[in-house]
C-alpha atoms as a PDB file:
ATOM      1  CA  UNK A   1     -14.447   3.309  -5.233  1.00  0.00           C
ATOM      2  CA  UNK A   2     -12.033   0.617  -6.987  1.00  0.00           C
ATOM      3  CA  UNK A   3      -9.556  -0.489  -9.630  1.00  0.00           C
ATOM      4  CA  UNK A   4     -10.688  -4.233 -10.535  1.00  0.00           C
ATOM      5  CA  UNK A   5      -8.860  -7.015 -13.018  1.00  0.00           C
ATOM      6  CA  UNK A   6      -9.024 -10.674 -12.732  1.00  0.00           C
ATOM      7  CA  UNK A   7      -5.714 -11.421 -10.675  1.00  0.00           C
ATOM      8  CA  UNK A   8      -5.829  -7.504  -9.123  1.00  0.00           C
ATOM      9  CA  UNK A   9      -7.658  -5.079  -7.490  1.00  0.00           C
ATOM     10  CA  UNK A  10      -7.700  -1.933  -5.455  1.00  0.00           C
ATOM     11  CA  UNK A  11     -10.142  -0.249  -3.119  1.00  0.00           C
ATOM     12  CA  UNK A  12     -10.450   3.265  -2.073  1.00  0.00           C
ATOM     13  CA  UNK A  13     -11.780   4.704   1.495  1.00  0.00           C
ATOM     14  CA  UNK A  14     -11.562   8.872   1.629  1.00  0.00           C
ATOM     15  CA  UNK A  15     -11.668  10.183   5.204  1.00  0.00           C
ATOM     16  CA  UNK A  16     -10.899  13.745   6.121  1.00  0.00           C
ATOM     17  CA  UNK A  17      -7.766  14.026   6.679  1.00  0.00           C
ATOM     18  CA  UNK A  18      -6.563   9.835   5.468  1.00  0.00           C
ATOM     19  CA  UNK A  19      -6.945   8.491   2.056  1.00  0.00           C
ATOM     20  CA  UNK A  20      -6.582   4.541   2.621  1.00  0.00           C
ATOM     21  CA  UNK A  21      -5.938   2.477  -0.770  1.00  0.00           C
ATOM     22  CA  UNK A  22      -6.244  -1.680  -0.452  1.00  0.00           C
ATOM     23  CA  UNK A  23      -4.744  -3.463  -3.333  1.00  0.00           C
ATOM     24  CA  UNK A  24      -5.836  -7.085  -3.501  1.00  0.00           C
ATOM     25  CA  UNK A  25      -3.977  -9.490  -5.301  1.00  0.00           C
ATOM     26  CA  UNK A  26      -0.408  -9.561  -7.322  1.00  0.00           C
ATOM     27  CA  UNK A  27       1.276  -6.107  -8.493  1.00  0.00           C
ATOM     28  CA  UNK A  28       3.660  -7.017 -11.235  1.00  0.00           C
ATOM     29  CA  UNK A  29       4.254  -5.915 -14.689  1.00  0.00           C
ATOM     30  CA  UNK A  30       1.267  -6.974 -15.585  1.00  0.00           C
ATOM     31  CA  UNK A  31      -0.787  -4.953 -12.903  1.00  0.00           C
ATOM     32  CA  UNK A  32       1.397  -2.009 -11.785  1.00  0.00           C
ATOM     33  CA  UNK A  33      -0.671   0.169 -14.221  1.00  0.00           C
ATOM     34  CA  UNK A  34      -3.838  -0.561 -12.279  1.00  0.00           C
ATOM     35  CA  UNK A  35      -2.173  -0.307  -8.944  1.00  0.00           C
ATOM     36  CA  UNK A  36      -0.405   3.026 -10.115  1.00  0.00           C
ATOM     37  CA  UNK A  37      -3.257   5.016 -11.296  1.00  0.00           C
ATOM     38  CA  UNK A  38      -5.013   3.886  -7.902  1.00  0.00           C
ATOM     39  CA  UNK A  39      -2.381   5.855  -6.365  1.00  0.00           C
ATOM     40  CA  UNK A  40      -2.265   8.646  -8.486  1.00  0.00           C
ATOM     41  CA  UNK A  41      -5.848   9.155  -8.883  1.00  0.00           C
ATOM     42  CA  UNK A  42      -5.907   9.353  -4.474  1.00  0.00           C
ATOM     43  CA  UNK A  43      -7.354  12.802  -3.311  1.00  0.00           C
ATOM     44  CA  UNK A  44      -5.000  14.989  -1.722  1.00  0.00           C
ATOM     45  CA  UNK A  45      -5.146  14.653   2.158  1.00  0.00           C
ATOM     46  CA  UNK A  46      -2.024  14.624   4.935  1.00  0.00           C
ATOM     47  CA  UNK A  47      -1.780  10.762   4.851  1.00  0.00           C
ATOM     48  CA  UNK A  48      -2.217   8.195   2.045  1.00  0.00           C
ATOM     49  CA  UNK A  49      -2.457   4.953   3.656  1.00  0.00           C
ATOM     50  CA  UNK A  50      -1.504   1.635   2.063  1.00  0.00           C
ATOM     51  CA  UNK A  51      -3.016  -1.272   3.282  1.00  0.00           C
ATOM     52  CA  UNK A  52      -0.689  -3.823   1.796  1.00  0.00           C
ATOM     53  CA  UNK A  53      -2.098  -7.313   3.858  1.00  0.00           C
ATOM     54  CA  UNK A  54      -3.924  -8.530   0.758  1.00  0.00           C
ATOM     55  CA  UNK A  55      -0.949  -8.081  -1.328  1.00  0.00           C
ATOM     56  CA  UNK A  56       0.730 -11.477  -2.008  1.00  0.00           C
ATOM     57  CA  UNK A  57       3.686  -9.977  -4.139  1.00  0.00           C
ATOM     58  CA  UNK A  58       5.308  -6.885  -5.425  1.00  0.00           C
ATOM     59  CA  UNK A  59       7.249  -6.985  -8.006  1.00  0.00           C
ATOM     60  CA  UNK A  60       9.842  -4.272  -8.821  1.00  0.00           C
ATOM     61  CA  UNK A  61       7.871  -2.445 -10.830  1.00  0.00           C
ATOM     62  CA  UNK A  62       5.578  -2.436  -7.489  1.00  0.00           C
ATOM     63  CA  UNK A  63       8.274  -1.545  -5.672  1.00  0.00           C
ATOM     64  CA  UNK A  64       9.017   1.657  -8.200  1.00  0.00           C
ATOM     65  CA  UNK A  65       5.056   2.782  -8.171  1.00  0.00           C
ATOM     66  CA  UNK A  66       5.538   3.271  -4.568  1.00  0.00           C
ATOM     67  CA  UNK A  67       8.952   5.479  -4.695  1.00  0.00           C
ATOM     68  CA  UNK A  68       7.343   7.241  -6.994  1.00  0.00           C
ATOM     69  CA  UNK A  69       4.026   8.373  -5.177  1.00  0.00           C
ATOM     70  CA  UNK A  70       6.616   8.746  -1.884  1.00  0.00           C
ATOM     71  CA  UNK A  71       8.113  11.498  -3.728  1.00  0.00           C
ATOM     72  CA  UNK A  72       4.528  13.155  -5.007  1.00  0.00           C
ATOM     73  CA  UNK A  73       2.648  12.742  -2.277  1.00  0.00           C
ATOM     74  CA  UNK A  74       6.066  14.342   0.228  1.00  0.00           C
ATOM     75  CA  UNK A  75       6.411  17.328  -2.469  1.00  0.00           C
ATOM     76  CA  UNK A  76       2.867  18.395  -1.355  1.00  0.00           C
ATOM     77  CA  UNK A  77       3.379  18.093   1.956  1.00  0.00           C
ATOM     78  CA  UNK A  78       1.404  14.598   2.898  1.00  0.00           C
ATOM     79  CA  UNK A  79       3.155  11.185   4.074  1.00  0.00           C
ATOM     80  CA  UNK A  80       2.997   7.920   2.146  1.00  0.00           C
ATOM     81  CA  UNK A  81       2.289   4.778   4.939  1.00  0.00           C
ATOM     82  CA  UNK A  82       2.122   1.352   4.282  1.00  0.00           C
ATOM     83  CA  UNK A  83       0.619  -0.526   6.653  1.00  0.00           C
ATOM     84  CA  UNK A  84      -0.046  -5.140   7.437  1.00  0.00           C
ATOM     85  CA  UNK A  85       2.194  -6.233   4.709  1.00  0.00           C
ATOM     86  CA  UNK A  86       2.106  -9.636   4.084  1.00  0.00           C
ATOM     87  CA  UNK A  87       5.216 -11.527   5.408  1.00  0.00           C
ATOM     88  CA  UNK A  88       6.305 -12.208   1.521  1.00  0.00           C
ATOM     89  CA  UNK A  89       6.139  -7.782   0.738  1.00  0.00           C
ATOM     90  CA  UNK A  90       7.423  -7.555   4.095  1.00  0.00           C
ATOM     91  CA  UNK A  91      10.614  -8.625   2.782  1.00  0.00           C
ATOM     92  CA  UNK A  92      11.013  -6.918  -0.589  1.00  0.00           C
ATOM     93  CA  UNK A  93      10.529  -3.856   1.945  1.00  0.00           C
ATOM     94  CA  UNK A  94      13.558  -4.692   3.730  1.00  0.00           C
ATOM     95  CA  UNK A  95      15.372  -6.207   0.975  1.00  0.00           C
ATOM     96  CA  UNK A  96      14.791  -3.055  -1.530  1.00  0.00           C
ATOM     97  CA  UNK A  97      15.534  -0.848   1.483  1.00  0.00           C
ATOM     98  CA  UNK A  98      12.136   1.068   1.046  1.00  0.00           C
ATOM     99  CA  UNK A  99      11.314   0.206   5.232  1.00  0.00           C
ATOM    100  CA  UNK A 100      13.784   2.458   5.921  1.00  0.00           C
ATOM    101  CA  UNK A 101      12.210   5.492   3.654  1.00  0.00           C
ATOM    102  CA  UNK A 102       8.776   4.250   4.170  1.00  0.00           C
ATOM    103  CA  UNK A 103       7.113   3.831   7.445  1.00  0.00           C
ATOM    104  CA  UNK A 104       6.136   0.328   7.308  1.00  0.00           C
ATOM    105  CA  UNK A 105       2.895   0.025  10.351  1.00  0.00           C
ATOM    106  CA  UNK A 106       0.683  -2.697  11.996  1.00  0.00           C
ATOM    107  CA  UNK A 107      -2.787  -1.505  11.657  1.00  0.00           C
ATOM    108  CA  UNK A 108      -5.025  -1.748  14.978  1.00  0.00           C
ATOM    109  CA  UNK A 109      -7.383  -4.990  12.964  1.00  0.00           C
ATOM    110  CA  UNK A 110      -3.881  -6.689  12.657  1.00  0.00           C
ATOM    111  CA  UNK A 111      -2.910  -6.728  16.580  1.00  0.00           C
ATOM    112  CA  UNK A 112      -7.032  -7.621  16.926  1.00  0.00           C
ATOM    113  CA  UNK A 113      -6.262 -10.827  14.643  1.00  0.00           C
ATOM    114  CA  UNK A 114      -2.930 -11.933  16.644  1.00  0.00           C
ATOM    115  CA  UNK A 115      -4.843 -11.216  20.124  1.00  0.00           C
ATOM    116  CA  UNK A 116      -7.469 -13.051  18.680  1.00  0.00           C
ATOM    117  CA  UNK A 117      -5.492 -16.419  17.380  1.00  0.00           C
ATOM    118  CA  UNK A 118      -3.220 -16.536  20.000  1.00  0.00           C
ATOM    119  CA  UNK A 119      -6.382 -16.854  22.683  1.00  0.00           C
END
């Protein structure tokens, strides 16, 4: 299941108890509808998962879609992650402050990829 545009897209895998959403691309003004609705339109499970390692920025409109499906997803009881951003959303994470709210995790393919290029 996916969003798609030309400069943005998002994928979504539902497990049983993880819904994991990959957003490819740039979420900006000009995509943050695309990448919101992705969220939104997640089935309800504990954890929503955001893979954010094909992300190359996020914008603060990005930044805002996220707080915003924190706060839904928390109010029934499930836990927004993001997980691999890219070094670039990395620090709009720290800079906005949203590490601290969020938790912000390496996903097991990511420590597979540093093993694997530092070998």
């Amino acid at each position: 299941m996916g969003h798609t545009g030309d400069r943005f897209h998002v994928t979504t895998d539902v497990h049983d108890h993880v819904v994991e959403l990959r957003p490819v691309g740039e979420i900006d003004i000009a995509t943050v509808a695309a990448f919101r609705a992705a969220l939104w339109a997640a089935p309800a499970r504990p954890v929503l998962r955001v893979d954010l390692s094909g992300v190359r920025l996020l914008s603060a409109a990005g930044v805002r879609a996220l707080v915003a499906t924190h706060l839904r997803v928390r109010a029934r009881g499930g836990e927004l992650v993001l997980v691999d951003p890219d070094p670039v959303v990395a620090r709009v994470l720290r800079v906005t402050g949203l590490q601290r709210v969020l938790p912000v995790r390496r996903s097991d393919r990511s420590r597979e990829l540093v093993t694997c290029a530092a070998a």
